[in-house]
ModelCIF file with pLDDT and N, C-alpha, C, O atoms, coordinates in Angstrom:
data_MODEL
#
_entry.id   MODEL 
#
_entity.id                         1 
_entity.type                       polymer 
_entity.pdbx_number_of_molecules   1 
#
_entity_poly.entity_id                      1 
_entity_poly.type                           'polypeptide(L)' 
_entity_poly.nstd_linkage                   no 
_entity_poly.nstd_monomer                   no 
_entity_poly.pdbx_seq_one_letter_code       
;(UNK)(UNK)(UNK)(UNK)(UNK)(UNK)(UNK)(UNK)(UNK)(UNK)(UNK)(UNK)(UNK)(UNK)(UNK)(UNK)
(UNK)(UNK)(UNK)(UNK)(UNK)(UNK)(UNK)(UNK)(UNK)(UNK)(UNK)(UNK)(UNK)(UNK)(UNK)
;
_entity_poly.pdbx_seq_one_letter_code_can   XXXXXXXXXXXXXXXXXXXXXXXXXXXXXXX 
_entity_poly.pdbx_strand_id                 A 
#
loop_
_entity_poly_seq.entity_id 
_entity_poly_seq.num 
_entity_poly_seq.mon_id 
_entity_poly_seq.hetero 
1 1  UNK n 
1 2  UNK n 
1 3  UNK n 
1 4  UNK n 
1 5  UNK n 
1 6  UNK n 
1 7  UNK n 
1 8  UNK n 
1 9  UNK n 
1 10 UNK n 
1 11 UNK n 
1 12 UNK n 
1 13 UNK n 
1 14 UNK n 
1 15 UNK n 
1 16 UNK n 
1 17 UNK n 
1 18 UNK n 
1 19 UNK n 
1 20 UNK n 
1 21 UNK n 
1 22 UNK n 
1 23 UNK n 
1 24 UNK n 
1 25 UNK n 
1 26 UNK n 
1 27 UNK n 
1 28 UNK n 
1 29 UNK n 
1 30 UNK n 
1 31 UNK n 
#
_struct_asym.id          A 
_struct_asym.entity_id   1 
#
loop_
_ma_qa_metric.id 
_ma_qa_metric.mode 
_ma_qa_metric.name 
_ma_qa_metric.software_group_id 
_ma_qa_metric.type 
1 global pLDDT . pLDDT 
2 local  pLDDT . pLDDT 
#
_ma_qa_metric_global.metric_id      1 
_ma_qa_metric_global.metric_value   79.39 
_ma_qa_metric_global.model_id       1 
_ma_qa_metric_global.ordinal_id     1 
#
loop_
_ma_qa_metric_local.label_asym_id 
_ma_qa_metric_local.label_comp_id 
_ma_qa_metric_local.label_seq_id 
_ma_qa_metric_local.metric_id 
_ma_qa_metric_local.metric_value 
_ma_qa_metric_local.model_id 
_ma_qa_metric_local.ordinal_id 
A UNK 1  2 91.00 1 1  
A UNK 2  2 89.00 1 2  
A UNK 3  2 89.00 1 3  
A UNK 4  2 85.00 1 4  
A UNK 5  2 88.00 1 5  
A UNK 6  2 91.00 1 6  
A UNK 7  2 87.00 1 7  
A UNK 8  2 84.00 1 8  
A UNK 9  2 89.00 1 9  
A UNK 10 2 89.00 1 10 
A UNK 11 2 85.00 1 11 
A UNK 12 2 84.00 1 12 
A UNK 13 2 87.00 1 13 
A UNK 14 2 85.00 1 14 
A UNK 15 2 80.00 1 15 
A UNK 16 2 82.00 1 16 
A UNK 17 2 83.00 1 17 
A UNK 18 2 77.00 1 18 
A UNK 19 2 72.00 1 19 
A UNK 20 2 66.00 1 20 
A UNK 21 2 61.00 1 21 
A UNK 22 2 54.00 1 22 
A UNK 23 2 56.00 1 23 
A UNK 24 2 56.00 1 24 
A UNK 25 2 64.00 1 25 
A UNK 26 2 71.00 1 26 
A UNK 27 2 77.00 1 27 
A UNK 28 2 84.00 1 28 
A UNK 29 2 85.00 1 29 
A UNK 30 2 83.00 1 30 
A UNK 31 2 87.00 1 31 
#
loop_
_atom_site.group_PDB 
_atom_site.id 
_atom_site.type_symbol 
_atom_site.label_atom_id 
_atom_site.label_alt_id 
_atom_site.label_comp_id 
_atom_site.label_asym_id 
_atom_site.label_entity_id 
_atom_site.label_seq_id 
_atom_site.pdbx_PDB_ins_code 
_atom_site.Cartn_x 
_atom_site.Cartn_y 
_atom_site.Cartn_z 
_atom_site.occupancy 
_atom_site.B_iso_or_equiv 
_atom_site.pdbx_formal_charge 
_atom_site.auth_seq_id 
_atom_site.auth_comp_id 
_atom_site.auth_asym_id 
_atom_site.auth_atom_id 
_atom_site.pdbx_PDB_model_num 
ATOM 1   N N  . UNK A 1 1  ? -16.250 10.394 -19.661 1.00 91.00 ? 1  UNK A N  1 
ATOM 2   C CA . UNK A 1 1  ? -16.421 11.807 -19.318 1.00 91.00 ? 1  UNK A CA 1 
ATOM 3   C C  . UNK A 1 1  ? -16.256 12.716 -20.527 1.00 91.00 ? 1  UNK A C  1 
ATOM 4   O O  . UNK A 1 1  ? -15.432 12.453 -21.403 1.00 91.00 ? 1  UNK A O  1 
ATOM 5   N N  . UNK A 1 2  ? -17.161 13.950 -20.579 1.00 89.00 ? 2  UNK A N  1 
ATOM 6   C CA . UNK A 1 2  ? -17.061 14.642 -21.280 1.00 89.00 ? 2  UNK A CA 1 
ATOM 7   C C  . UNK A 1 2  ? -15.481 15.707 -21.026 1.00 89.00 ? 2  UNK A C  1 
ATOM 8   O O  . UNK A 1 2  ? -14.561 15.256 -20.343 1.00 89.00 ? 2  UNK A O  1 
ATOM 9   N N  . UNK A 1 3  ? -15.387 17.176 -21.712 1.00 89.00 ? 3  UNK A N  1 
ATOM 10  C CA . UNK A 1 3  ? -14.305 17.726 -20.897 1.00 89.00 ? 3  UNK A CA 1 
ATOM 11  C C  . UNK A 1 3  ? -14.723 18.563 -20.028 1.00 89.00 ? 3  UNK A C  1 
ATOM 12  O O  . UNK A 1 3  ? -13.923 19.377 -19.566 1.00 89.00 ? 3  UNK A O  1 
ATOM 13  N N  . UNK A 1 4  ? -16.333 18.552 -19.527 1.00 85.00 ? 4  UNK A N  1 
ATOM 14  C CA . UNK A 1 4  ? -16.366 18.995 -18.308 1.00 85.00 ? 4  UNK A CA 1 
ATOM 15  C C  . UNK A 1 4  ? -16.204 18.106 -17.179 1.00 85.00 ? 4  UNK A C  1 
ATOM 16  O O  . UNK A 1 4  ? -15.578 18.605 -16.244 1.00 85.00 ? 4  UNK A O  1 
ATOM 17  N N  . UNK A 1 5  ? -16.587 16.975 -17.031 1.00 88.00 ? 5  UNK A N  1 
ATOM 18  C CA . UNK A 1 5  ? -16.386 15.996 -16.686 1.00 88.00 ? 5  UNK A CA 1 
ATOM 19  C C  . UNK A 1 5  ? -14.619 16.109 -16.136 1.00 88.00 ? 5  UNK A C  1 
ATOM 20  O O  . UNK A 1 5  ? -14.089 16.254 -15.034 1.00 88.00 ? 5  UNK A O  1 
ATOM 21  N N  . UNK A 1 6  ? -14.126 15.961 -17.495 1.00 91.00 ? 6  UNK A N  1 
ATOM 22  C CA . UNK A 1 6  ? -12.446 15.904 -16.830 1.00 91.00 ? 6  UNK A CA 1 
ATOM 23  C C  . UNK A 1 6  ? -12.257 16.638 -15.623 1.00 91.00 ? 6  UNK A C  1 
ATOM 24  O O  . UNK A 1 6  ? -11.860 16.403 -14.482 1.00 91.00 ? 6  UNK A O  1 
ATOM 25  N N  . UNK A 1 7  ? -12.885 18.074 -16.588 1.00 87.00 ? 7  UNK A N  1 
ATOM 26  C CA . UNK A 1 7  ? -11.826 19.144 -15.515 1.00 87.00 ? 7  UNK A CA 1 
ATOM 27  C C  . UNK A 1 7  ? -12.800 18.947 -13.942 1.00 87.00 ? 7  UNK A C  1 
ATOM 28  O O  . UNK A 1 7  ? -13.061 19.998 -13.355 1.00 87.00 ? 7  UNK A O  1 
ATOM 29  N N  . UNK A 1 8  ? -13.196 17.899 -13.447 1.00 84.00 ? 8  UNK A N  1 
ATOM 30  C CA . UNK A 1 8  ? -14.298 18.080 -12.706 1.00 84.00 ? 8  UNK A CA 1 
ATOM 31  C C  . UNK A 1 8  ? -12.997 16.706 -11.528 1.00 84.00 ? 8  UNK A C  1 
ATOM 32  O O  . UNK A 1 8  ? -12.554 16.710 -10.380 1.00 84.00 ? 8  UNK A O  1 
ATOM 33  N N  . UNK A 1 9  ? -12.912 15.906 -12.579 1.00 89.00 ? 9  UNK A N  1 
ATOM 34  C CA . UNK A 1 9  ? -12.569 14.367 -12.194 1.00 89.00 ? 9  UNK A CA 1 
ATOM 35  C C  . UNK A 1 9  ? -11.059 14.362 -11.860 1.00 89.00 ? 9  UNK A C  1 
ATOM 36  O O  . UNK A 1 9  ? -10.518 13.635 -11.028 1.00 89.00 ? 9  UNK A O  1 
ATOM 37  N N  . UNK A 1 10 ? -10.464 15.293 -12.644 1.00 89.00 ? 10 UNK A N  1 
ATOM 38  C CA . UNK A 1 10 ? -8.641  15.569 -12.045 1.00 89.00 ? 10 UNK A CA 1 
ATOM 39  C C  . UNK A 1 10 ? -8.653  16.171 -10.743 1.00 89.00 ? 10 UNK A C  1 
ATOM 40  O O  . UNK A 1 10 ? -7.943  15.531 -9.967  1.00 89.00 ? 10 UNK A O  1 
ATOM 41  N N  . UNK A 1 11 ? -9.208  17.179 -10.220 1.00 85.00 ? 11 UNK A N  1 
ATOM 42  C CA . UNK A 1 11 ? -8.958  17.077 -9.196  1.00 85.00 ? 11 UNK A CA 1 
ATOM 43  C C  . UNK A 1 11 ? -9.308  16.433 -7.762  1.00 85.00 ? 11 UNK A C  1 
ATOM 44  O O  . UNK A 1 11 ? -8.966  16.782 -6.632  1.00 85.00 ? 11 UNK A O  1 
ATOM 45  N N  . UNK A 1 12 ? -9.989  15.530 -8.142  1.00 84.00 ? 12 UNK A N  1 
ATOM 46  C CA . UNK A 1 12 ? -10.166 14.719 -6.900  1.00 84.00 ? 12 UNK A CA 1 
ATOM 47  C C  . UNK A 1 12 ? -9.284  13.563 -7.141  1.00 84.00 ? 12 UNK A C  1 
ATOM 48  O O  . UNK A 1 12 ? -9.098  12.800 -6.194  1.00 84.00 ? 12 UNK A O  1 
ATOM 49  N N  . UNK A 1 13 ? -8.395  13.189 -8.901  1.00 87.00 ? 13 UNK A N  1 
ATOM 50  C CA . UNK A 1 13 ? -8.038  12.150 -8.990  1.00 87.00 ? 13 UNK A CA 1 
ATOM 51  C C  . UNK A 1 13 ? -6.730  12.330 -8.171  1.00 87.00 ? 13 UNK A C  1 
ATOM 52  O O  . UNK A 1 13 ? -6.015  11.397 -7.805  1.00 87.00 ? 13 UNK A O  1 
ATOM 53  N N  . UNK A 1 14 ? -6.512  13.623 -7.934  1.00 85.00 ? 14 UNK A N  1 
ATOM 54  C CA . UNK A 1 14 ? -4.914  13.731 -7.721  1.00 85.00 ? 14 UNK A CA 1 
ATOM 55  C C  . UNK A 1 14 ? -5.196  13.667 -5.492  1.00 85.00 ? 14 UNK A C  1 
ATOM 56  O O  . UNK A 1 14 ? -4.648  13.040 -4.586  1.00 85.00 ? 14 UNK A O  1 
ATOM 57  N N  . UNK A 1 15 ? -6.169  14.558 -5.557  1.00 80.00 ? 15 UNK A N  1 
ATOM 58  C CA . UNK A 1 15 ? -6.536  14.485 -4.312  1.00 80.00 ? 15 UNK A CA 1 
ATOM 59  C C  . UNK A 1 15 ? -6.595  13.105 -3.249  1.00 80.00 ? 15 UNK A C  1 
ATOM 60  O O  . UNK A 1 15 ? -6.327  13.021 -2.051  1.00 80.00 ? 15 UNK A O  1 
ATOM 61  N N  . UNK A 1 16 ? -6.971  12.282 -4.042  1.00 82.00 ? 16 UNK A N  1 
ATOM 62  C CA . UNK A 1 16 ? -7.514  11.132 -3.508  1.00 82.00 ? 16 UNK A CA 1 
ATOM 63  C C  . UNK A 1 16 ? -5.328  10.214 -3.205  1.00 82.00 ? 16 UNK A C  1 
ATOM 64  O O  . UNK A 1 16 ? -5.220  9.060  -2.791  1.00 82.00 ? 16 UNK A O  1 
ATOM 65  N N  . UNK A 1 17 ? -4.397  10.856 -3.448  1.00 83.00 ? 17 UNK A N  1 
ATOM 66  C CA . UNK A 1 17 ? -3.231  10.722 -3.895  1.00 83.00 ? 17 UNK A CA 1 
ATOM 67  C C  . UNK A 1 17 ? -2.442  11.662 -2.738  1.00 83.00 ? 17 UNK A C  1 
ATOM 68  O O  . UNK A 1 17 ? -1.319  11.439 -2.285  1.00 83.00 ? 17 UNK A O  1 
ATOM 69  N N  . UNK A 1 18 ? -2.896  12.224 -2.561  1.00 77.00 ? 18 UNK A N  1 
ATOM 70  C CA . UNK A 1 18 ? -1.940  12.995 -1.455  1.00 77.00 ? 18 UNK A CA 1 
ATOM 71  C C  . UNK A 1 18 ? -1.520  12.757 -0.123  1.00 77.00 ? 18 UNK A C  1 
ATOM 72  O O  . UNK A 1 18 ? -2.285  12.972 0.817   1.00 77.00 ? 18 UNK A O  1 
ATOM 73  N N  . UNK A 1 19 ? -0.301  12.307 0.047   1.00 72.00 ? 19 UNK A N  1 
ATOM 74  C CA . UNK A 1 19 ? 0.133   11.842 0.981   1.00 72.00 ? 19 UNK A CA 1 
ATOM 75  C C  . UNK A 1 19 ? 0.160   12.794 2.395   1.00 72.00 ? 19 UNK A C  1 
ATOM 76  O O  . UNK A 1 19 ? 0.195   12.284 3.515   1.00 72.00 ? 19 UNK A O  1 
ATOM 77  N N  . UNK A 1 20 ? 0.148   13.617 2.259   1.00 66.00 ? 20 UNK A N  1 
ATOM 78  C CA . UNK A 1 20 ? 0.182   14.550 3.011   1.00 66.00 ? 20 UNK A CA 1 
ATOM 79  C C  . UNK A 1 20 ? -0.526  15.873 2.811   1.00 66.00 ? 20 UNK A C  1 
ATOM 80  O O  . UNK A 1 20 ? -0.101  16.934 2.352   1.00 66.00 ? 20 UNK A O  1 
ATOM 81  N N  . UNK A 1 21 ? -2.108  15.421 3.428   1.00 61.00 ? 21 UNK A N  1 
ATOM 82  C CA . UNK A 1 21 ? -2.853  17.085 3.001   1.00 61.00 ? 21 UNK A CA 1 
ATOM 83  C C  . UNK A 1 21 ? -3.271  17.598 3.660   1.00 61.00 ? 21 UNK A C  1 
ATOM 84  O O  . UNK A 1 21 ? -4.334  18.218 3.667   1.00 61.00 ? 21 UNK A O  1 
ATOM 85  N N  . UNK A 1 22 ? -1.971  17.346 4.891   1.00 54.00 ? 22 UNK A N  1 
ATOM 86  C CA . UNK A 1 22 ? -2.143  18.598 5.664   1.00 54.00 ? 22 UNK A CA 1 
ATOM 87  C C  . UNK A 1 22 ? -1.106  19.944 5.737   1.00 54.00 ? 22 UNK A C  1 
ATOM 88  O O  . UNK A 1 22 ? -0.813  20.902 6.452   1.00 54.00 ? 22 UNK A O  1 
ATOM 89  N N  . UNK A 1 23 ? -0.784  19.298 4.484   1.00 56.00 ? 23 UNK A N  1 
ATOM 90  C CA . UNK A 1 23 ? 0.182   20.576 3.739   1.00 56.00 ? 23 UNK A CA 1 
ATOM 91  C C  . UNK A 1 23 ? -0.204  21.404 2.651   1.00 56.00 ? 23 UNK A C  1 
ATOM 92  O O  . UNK A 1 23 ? -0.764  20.771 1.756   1.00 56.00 ? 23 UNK A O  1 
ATOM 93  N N  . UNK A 1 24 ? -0.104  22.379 2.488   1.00 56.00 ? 24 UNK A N  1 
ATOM 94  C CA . UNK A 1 24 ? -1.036  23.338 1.265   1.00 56.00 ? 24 UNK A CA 1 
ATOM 95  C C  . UNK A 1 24 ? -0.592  23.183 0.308   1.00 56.00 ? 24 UNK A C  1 
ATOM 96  O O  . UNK A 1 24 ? -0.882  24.048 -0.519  1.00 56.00 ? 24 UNK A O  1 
ATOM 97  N N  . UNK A 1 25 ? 0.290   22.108 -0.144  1.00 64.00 ? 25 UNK A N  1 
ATOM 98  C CA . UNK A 1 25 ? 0.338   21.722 -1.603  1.00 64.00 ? 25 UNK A CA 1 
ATOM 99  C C  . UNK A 1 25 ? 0.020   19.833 -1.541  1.00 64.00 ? 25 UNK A C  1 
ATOM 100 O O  . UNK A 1 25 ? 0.035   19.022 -0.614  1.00 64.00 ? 25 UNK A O  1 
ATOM 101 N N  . UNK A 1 26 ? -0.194  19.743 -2.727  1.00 71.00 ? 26 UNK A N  1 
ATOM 102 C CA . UNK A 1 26 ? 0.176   18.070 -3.118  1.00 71.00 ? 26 UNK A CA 1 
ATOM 103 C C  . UNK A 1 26 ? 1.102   17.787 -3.478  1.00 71.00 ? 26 UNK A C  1 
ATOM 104 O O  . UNK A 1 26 ? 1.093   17.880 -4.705  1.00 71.00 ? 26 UNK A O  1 
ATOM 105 N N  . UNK A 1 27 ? 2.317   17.344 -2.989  1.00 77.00 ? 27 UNK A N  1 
ATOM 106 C CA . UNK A 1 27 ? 3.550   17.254 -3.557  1.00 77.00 ? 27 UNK A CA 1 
ATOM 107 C C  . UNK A 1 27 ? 3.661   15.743 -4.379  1.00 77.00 ? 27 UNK A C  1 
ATOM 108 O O  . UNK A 1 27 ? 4.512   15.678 -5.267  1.00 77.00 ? 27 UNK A O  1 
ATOM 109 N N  . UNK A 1 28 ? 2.975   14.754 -4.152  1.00 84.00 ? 28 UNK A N  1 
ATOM 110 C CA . UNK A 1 28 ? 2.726   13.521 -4.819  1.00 84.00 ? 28 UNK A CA 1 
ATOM 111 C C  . UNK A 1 28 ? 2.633   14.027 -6.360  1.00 84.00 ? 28 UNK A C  1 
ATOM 112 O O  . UNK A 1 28 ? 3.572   13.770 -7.113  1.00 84.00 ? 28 UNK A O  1 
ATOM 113 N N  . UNK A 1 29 ? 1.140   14.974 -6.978  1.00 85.00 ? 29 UNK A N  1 
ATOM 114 C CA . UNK A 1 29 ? 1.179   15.375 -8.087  1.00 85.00 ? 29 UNK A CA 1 
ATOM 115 C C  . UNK A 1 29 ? 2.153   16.623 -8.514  1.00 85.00 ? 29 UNK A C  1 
ATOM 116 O O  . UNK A 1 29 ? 2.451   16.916 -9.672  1.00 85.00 ? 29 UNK A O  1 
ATOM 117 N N  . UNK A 1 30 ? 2.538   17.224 -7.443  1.00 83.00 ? 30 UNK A N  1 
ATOM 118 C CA . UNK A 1 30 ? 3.902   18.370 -8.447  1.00 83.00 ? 30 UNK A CA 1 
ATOM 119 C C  . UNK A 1 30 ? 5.367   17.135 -8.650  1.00 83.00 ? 30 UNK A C  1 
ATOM 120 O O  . UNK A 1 30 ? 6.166   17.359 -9.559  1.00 83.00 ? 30 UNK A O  1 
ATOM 121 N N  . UNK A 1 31 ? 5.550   16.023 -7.823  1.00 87.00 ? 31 UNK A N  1 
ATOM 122 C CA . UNK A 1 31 ? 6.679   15.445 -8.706  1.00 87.00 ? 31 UNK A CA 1 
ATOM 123 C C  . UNK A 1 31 ? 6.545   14.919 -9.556  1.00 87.00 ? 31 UNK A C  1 
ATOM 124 O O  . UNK A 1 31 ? 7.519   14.503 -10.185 1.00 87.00 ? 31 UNK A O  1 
#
């Protein structure tokens, strides 16, 4: 990936990670 690419690819990387999104944060990626 380029760095549009990145900023494209982090947030689904963290998304795909959330244990719980039916809460309005991701708490998996804020710890």
């Amino acid at each position: 990936l380029d760095i549009d690419g990145k900023r494209q690819f982090m947030p689904q990387f963290w998304a795909k990670r959330d244990q719980k999104p039916e809460t309005p944060r991701n708490e998996y990626r804020d710890d």
